[in-house]
N, C-alpha and C. Protein backbone atom coordinates (compact mmCIF):
# COMPACT_ATOMS: atom_id res chain seq x y z
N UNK A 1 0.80 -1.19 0.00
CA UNK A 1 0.00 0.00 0.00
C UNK A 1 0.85 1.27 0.00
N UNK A 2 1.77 1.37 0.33
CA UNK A 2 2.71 2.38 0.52
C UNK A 2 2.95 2.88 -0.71
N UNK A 3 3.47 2.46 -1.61
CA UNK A 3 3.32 2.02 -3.23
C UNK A 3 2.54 3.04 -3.90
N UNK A 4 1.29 2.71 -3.19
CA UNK A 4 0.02 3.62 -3.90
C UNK A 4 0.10 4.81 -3.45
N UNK A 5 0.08 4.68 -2.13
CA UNK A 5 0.08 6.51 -1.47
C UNK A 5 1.26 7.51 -1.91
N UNK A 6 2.01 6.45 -1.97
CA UNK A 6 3.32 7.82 -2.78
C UNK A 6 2.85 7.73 -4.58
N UNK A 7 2.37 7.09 -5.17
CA UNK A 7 1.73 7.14 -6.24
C UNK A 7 0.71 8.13 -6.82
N UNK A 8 0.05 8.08 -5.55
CA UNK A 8 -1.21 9.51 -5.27
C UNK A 8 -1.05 10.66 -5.08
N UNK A 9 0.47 10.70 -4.07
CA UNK A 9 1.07 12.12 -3.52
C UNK A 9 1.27 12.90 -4.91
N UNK A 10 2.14 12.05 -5.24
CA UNK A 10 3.07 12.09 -6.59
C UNK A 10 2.27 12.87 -7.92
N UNK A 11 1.47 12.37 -7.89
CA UNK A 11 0.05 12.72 -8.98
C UNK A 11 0.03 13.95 -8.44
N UNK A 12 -0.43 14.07 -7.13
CA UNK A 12 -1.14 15.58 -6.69
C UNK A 12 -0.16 16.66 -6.54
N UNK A 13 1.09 16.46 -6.22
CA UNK A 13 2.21 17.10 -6.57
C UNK A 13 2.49 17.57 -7.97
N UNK A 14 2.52 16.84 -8.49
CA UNK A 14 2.43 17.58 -10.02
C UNK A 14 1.23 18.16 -10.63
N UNK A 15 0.18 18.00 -9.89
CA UNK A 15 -1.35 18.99 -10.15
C UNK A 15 -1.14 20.28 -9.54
N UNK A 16 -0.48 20.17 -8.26
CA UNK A 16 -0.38 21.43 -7.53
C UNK A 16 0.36 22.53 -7.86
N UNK A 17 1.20 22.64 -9.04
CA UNK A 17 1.51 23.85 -9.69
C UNK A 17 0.30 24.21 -10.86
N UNK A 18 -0.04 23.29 -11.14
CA UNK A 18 -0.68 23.35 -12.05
C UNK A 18 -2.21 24.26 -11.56
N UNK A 19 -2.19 23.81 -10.55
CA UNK A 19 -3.42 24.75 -9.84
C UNK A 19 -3.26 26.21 -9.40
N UNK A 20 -2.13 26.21 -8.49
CA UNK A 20 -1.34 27.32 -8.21
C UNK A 20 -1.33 28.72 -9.49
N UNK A 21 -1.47 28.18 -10.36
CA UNK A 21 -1.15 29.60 -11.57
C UNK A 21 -2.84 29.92 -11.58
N UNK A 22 -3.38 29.88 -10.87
CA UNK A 22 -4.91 30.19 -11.27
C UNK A 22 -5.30 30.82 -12.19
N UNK A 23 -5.30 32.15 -12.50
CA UNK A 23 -5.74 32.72 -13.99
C UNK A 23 -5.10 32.25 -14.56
N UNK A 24 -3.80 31.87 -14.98
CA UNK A 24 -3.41 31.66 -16.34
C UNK A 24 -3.73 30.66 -17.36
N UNK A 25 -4.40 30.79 -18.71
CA UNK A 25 -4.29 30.06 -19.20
C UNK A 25 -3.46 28.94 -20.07
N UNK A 26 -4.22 27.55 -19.83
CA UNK A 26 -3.02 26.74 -20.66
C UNK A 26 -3.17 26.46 -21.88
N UNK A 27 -2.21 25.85 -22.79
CA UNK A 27 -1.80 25.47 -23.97
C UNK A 27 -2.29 24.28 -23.72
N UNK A 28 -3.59 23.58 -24.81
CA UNK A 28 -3.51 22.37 -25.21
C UNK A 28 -2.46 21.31 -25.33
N UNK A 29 -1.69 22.07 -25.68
CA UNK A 29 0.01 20.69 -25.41
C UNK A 29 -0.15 20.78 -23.64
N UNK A 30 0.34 21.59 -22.83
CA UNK A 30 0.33 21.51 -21.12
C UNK A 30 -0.81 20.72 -21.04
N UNK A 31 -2.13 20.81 -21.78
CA UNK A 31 -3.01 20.20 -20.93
C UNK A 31 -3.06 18.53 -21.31
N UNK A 32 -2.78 18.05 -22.77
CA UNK A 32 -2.33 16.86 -22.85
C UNK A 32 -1.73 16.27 -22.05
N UNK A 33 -0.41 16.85 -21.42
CA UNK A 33 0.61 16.52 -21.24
C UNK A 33 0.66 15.86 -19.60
N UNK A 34 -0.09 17.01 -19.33
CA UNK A 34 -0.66 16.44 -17.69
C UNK A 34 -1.67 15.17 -17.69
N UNK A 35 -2.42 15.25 -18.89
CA UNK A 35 -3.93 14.17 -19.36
C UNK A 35 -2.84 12.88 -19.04
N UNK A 36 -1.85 12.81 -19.95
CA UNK A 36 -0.97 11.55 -20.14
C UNK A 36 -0.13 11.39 -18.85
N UNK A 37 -0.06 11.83 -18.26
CA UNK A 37 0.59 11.65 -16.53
C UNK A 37 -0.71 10.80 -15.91
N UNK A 38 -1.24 11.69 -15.82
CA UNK A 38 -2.45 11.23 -15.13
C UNK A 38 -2.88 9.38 -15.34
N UNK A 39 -3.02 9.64 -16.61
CA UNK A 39 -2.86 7.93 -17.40
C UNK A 39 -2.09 7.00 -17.07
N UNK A 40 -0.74 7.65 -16.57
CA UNK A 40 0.22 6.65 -16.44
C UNK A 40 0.31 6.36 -15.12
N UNK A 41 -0.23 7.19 -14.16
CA UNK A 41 -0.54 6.88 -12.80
C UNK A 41 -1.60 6.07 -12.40
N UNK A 42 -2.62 5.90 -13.35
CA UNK A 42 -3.73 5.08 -13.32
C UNK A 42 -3.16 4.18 -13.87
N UNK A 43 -2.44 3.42 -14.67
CA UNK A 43 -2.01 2.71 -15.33
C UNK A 43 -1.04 1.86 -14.09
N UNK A 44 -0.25 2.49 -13.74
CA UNK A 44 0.88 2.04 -12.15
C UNK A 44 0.15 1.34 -11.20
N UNK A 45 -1.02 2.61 -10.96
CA UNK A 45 -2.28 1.70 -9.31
C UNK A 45 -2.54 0.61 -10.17
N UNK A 46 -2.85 0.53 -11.20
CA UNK A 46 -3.72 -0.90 -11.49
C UNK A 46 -2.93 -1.98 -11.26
N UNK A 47 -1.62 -1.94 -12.16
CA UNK A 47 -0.67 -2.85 -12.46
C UNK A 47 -0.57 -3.54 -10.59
N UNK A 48 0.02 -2.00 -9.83
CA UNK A 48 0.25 -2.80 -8.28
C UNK A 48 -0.87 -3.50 -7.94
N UNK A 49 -2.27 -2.50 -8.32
CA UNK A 49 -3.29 -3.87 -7.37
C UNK A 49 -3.15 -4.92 -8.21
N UNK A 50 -2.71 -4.97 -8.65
CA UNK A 50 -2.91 -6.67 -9.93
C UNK A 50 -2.03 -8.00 -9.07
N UNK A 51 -0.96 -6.88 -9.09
CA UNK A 51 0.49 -7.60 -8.53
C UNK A 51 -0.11 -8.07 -6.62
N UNK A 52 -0.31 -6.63 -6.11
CA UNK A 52 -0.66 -7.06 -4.62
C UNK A 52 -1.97 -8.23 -4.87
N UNK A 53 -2.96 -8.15 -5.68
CA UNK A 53 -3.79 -9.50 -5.72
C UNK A 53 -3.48 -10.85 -5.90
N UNK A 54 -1.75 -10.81 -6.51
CA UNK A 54 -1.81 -12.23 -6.74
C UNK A 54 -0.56 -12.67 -5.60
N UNK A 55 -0.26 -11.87 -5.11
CA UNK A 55 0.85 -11.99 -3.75
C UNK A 55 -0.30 -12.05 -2.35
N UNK A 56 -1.54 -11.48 -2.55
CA UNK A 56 -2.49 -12.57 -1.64
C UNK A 56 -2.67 -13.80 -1.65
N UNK A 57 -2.98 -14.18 -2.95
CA UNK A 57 -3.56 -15.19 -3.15
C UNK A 57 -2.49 -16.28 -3.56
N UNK A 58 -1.06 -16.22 -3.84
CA UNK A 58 0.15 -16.87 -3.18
C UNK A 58 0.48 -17.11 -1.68
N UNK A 59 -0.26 -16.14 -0.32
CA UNK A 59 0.16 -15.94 0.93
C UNK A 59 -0.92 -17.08 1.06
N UNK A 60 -2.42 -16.49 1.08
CA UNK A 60 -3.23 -16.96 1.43
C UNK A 60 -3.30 -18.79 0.79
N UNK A 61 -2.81 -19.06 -0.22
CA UNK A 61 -2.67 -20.80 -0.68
C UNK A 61 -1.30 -20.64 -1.31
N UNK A 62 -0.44 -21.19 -0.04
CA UNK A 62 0.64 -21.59 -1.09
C UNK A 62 0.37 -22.91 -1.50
N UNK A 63 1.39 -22.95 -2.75
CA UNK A 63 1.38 -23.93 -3.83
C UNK A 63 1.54 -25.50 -3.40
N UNK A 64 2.19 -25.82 -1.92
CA UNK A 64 2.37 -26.78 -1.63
C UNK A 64 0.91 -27.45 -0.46
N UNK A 65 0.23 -26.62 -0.17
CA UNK A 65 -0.66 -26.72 0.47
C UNK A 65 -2.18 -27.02 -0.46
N UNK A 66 -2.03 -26.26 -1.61
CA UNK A 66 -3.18 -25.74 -2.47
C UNK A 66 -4.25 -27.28 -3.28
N UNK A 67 -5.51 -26.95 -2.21
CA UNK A 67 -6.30 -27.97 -2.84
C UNK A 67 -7.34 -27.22 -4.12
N UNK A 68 -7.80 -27.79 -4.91
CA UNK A 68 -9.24 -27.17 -5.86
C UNK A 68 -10.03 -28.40 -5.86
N UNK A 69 -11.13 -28.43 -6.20
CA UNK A 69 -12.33 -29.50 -6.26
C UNK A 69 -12.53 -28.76 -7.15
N UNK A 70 -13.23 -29.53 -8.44
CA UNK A 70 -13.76 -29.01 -9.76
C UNK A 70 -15.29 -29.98 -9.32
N UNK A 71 -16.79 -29.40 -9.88
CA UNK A 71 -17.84 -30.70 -9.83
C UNK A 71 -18.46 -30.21 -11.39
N UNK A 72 -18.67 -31.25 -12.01
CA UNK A 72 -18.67 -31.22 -13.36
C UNK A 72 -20.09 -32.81 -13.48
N UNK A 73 -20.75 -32.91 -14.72
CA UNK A 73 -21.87 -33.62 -14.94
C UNK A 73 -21.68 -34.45 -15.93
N UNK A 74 -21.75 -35.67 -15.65
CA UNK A 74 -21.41 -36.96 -16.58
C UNK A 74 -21.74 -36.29 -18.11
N UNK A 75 -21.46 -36.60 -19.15
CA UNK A 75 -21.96 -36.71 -20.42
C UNK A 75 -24.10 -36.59 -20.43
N UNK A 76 -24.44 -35.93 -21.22
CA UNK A 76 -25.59 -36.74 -21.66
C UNK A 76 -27.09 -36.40 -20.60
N UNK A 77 -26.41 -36.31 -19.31
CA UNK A 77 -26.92 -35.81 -17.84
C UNK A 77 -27.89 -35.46 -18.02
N UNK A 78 -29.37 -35.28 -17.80
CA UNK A 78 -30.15 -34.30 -17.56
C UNK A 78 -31.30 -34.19 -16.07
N UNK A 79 -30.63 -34.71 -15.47
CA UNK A 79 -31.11 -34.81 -13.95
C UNK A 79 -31.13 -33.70 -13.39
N UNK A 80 -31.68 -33.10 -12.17
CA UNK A 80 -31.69 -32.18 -11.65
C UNK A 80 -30.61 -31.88 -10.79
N UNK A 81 -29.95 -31.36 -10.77
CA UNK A 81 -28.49 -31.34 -9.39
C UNK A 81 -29.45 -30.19 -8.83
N UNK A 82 -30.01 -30.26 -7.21
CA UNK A 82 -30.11 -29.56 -6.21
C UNK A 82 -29.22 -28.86 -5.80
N UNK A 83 -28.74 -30.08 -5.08
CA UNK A 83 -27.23 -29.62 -4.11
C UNK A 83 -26.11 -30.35 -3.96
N UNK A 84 -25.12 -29.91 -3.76
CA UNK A 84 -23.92 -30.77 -3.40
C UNK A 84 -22.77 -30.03 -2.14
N UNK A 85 -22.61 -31.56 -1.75
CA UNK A 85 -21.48 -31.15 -0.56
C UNK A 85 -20.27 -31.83 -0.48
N UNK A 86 -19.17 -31.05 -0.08
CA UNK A 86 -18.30 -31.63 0.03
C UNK A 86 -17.47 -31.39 1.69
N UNK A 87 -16.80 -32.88 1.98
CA UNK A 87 -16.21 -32.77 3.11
C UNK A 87 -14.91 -33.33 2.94
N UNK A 88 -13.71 -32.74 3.93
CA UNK A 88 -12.26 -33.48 3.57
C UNK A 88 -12.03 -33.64 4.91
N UNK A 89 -11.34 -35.39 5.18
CA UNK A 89 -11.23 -35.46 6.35
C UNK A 89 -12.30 -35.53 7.54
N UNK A 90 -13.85 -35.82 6.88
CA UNK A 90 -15.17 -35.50 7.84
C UNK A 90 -15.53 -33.60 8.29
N UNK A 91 -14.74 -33.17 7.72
CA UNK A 91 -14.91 -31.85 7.84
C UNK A 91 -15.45 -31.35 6.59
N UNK A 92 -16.81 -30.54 6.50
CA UNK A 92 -17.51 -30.17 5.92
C UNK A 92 -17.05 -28.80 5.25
N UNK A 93 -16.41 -29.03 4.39
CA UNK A 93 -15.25 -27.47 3.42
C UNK A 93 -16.55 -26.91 2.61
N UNK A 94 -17.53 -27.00 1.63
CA UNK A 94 -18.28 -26.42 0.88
C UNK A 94 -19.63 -26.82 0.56
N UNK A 95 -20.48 -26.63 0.95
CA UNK A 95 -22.02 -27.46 0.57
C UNK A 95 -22.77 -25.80 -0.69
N UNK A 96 -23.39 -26.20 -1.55
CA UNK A 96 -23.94 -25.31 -2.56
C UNK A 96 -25.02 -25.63 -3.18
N UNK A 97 -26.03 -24.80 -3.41
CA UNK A 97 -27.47 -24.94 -3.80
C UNK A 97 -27.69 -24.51 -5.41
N UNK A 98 -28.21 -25.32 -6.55
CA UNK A 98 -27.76 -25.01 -7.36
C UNK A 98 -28.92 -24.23 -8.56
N UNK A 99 -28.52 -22.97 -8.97
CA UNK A 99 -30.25 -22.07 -9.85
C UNK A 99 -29.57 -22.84 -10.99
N UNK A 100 -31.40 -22.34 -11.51
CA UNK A 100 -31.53 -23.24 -13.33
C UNK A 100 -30.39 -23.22 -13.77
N UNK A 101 -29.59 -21.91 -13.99
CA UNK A 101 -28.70 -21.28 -15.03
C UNK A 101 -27.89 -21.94 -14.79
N UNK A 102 -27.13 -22.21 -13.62
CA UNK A 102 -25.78 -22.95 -13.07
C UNK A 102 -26.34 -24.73 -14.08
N UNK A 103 -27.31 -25.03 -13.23
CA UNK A 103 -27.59 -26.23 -13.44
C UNK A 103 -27.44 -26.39 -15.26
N UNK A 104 -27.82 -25.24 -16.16
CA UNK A 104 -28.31 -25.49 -17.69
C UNK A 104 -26.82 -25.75 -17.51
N UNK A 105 -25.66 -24.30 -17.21
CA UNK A 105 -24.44 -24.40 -17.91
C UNK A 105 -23.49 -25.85 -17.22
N UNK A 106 -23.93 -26.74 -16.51
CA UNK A 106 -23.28 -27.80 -16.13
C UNK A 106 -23.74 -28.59 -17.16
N UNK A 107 -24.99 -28.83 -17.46
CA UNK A 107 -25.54 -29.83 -18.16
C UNK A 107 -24.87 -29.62 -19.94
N UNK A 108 -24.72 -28.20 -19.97
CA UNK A 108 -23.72 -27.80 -21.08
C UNK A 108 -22.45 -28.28 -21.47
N UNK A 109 -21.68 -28.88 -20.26
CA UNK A 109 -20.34 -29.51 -20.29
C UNK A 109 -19.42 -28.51 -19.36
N UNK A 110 -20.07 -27.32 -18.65
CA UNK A 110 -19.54 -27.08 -17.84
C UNK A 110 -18.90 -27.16 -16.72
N UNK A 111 -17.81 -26.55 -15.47
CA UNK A 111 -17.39 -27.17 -14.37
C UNK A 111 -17.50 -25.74 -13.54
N UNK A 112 -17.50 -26.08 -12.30
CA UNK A 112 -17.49 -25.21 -11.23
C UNK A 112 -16.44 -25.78 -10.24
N UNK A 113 -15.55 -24.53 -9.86
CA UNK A 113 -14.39 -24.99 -8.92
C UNK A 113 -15.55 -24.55 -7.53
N UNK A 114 -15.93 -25.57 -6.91
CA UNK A 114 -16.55 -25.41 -5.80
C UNK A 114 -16.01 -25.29 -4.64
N UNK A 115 -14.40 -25.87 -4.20
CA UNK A 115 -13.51 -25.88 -3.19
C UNK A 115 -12.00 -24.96 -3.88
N UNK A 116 -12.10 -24.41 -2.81
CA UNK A 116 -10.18 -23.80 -3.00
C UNK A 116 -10.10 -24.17 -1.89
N UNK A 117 -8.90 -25.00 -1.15
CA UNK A 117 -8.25 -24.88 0.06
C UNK A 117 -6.85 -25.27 0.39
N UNK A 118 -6.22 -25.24 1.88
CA UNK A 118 -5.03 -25.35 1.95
C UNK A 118 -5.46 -27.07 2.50
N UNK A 119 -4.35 -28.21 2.16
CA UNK A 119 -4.48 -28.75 3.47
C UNK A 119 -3.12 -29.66 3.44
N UNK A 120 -2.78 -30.18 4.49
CA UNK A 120 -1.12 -30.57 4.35
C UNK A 120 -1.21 -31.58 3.64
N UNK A 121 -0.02 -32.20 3.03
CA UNK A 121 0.65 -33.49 2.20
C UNK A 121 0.32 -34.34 3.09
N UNK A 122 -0.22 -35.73 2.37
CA UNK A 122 -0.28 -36.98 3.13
C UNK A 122 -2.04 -37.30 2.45
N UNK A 123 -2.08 -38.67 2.88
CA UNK A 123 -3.91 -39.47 2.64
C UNK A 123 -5.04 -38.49 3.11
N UNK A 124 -6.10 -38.37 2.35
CA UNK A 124 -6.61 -37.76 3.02
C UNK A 124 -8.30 -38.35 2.53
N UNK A 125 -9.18 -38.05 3.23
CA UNK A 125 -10.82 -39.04 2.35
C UNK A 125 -11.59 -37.23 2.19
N UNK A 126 -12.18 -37.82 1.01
CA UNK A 126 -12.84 -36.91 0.71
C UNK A 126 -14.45 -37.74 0.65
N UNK A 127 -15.46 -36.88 0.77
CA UNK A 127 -16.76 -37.32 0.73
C UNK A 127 -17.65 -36.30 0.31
N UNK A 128 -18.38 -36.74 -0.76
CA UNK A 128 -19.24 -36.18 -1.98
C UNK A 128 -20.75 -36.59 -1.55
N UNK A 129 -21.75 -35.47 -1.25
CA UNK A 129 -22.74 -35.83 -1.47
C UNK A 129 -23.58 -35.01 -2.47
N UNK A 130 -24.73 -35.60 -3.37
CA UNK A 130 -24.91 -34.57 -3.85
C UNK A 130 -26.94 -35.35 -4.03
N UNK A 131 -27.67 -34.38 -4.15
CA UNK A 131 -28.80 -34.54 -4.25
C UNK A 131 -29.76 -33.77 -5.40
N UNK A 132 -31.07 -34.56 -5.95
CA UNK A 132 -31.49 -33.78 -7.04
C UNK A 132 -32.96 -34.54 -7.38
N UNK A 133 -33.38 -34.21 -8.26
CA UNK A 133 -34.38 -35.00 -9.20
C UNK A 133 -34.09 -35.65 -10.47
N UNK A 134 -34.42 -37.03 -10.31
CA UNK A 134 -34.66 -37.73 -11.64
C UNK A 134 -35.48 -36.90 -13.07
N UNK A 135 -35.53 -37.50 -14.46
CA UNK A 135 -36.26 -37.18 -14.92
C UNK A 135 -37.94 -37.73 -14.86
N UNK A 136 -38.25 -38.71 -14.20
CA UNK A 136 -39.15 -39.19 -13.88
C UNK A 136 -39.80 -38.54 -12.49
N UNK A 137 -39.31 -37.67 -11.87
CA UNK A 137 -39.91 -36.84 -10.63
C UNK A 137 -39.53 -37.71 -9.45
N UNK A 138 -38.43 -38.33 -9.36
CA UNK A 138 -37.89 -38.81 -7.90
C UNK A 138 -37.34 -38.11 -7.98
N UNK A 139 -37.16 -38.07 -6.19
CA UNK A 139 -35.77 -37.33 -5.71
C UNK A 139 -34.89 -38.34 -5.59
N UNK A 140 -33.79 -37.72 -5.31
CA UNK A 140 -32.43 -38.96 -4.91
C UNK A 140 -31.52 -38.35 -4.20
N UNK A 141 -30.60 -39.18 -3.75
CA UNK A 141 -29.75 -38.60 -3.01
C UNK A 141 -28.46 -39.20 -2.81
N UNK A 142 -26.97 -39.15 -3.01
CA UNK A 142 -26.14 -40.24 -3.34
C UNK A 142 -24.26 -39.57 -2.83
N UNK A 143 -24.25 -40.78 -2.11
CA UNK A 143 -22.63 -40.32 -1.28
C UNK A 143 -22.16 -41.28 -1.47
N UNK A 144 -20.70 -40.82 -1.70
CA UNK A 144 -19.47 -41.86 -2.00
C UNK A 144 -18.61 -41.07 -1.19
N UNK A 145 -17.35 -41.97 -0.73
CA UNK A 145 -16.36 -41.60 -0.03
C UNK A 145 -15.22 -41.96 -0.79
N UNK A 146 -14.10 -41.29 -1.28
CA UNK A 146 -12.84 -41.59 -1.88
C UNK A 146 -11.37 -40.90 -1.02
N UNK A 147 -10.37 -41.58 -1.23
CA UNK A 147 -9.20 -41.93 -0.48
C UNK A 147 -8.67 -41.05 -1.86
N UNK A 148 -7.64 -39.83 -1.36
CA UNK A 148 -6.71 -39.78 -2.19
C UNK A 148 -5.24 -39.03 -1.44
N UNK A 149 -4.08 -38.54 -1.98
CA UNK A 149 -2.86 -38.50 -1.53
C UNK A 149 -2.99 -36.93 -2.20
N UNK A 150 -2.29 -36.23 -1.51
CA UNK A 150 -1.66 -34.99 -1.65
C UNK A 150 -0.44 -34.57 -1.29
N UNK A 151 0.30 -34.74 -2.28
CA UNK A 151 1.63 -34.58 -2.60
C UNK A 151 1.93 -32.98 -2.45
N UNK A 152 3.30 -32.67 -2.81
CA UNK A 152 3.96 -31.18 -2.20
C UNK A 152 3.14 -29.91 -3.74
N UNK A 153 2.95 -30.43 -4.74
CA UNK A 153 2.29 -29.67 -5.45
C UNK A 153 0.80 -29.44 -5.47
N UNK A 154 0.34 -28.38 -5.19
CA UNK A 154 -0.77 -28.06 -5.81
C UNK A 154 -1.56 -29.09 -6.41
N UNK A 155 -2.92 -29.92 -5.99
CA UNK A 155 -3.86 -30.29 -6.07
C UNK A 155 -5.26 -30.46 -6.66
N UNK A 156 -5.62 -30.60 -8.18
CA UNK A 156 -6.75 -30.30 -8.47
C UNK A 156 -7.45 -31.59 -9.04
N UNK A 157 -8.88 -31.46 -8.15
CA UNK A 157 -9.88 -32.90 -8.00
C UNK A 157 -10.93 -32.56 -9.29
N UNK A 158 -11.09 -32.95 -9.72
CA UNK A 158 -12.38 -33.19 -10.40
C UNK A 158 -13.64 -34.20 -10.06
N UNK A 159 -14.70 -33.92 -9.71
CA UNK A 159 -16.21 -34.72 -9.42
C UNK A 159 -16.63 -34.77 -10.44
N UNK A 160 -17.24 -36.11 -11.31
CA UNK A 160 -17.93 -36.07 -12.38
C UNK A 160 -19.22 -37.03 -11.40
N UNK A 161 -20.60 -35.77 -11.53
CA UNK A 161 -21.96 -36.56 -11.10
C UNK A 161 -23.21 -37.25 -12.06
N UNK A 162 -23.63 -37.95 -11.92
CA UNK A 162 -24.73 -38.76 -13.28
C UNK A 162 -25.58 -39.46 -12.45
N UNK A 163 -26.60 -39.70 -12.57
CA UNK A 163 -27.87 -39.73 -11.86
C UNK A 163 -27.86 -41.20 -10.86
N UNK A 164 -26.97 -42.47 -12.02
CA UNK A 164 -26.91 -43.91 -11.50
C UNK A 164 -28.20 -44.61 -11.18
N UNK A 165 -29.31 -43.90 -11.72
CA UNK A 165 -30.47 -44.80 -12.34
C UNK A 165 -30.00 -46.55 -12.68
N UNK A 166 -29.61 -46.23 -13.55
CA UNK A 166 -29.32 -47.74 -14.08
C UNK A 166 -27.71 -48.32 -13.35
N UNK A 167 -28.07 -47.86 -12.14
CA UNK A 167 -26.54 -49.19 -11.65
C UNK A 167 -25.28 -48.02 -12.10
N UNK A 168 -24.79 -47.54 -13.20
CA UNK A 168 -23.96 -46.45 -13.38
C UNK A 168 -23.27 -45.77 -11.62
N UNK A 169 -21.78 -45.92 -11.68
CA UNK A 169 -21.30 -44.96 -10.91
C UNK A 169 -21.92 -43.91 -10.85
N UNK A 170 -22.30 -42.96 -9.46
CA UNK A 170 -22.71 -41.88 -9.53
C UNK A 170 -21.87 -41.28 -9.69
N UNK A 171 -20.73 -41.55 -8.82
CA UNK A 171 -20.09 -40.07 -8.66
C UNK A 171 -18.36 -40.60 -9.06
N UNK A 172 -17.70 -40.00 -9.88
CA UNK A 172 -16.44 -40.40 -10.29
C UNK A 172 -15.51 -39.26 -10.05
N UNK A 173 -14.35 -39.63 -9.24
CA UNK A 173 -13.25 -38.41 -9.14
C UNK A 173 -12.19 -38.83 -9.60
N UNK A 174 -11.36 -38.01 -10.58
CA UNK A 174 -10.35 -37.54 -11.26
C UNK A 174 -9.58 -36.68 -10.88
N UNK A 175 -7.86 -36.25 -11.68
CA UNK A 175 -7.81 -35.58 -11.52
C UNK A 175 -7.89 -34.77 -12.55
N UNK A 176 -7.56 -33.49 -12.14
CA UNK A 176 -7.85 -32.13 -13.47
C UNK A 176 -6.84 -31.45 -13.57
């Protein structure tokens, strides 16, 4: 942040002569000229917040810690996904309720990163539940539990869900 405030000073420092001459008028070149300062100071704040956003989000998940869950919809799908939850370790990390639109763009071939988290290297169980309507007007409701390892890199799961009407795996995890 420091960064910025001398960024701001800096700006207003070079406005403040510019103000100071009160009557006098300026030359279209002076007034460009300040236009394009101005630009390039807006141009600087952005760049730093860009930079300070991704030096959060390096602090906040480092790379050796860094889990993602992707939940994504079998092929073909047209079941209702309600809701889904997820837990790591019996600990309940993300449960989500799902509108038409979400639901159309899954059934589209879409994915939703539903989990970001940290959690240390070593075995760990993950458990998927997820609930909805058939096309025939049942409800359903369907949990699996899977075992996987998290190594020193960065982590990304994929959930593929499908209704399992007919005996079919419901729920299949990958990685992504």
């Amino acid at each position: 942040m420091p960064k910025i405030t001398w960024l701001v000073l800096s700006g207003l420092l070079m406005i403040a002569p510019v103000a100071s001459n009160g009557g006098d008028d300026f030359s279209q070149n002076e007034m460009r000229g300040l236009d394009e300062e101005v630009q390039e100071i807006k141009s600087d704040v952005l760049s730093i917040a860009a930079e300070l956003s991704r030096l959060e989000e390096r602090l906040l998940y480092p790379s050796n810690t860094q889990l993602a869950v992707f939940v994504s919809l079998a092929d073909g799908e047209q079941f209702r996904l309600d809701a889904v939850q997820i837990a790591i370790d019996g600990e309940l990390v993300a449960h989500y309720i799902y509108s038409f639109k979400e639901l159309e763009a899954l059934q589209k071939g879409g994915m939703q990163r539903i989990y970001t988290g940290n959690i240390p290297t070593g075995e760990h169980e993950l458990s998927v539940t997820y609930n909805g309507k058939l096309q025939n007007g049942k409800d359903f409701s369907r949990s699996e539990t899977f075992e996987f390892t998290k190594g020193v890199e960065p982590r990304l799961l994929g959930i593929t869900l499908a209704d399992a009407e007919f005996g079919n795996a419901g729920i299949k995890l990958g990685d992504w």
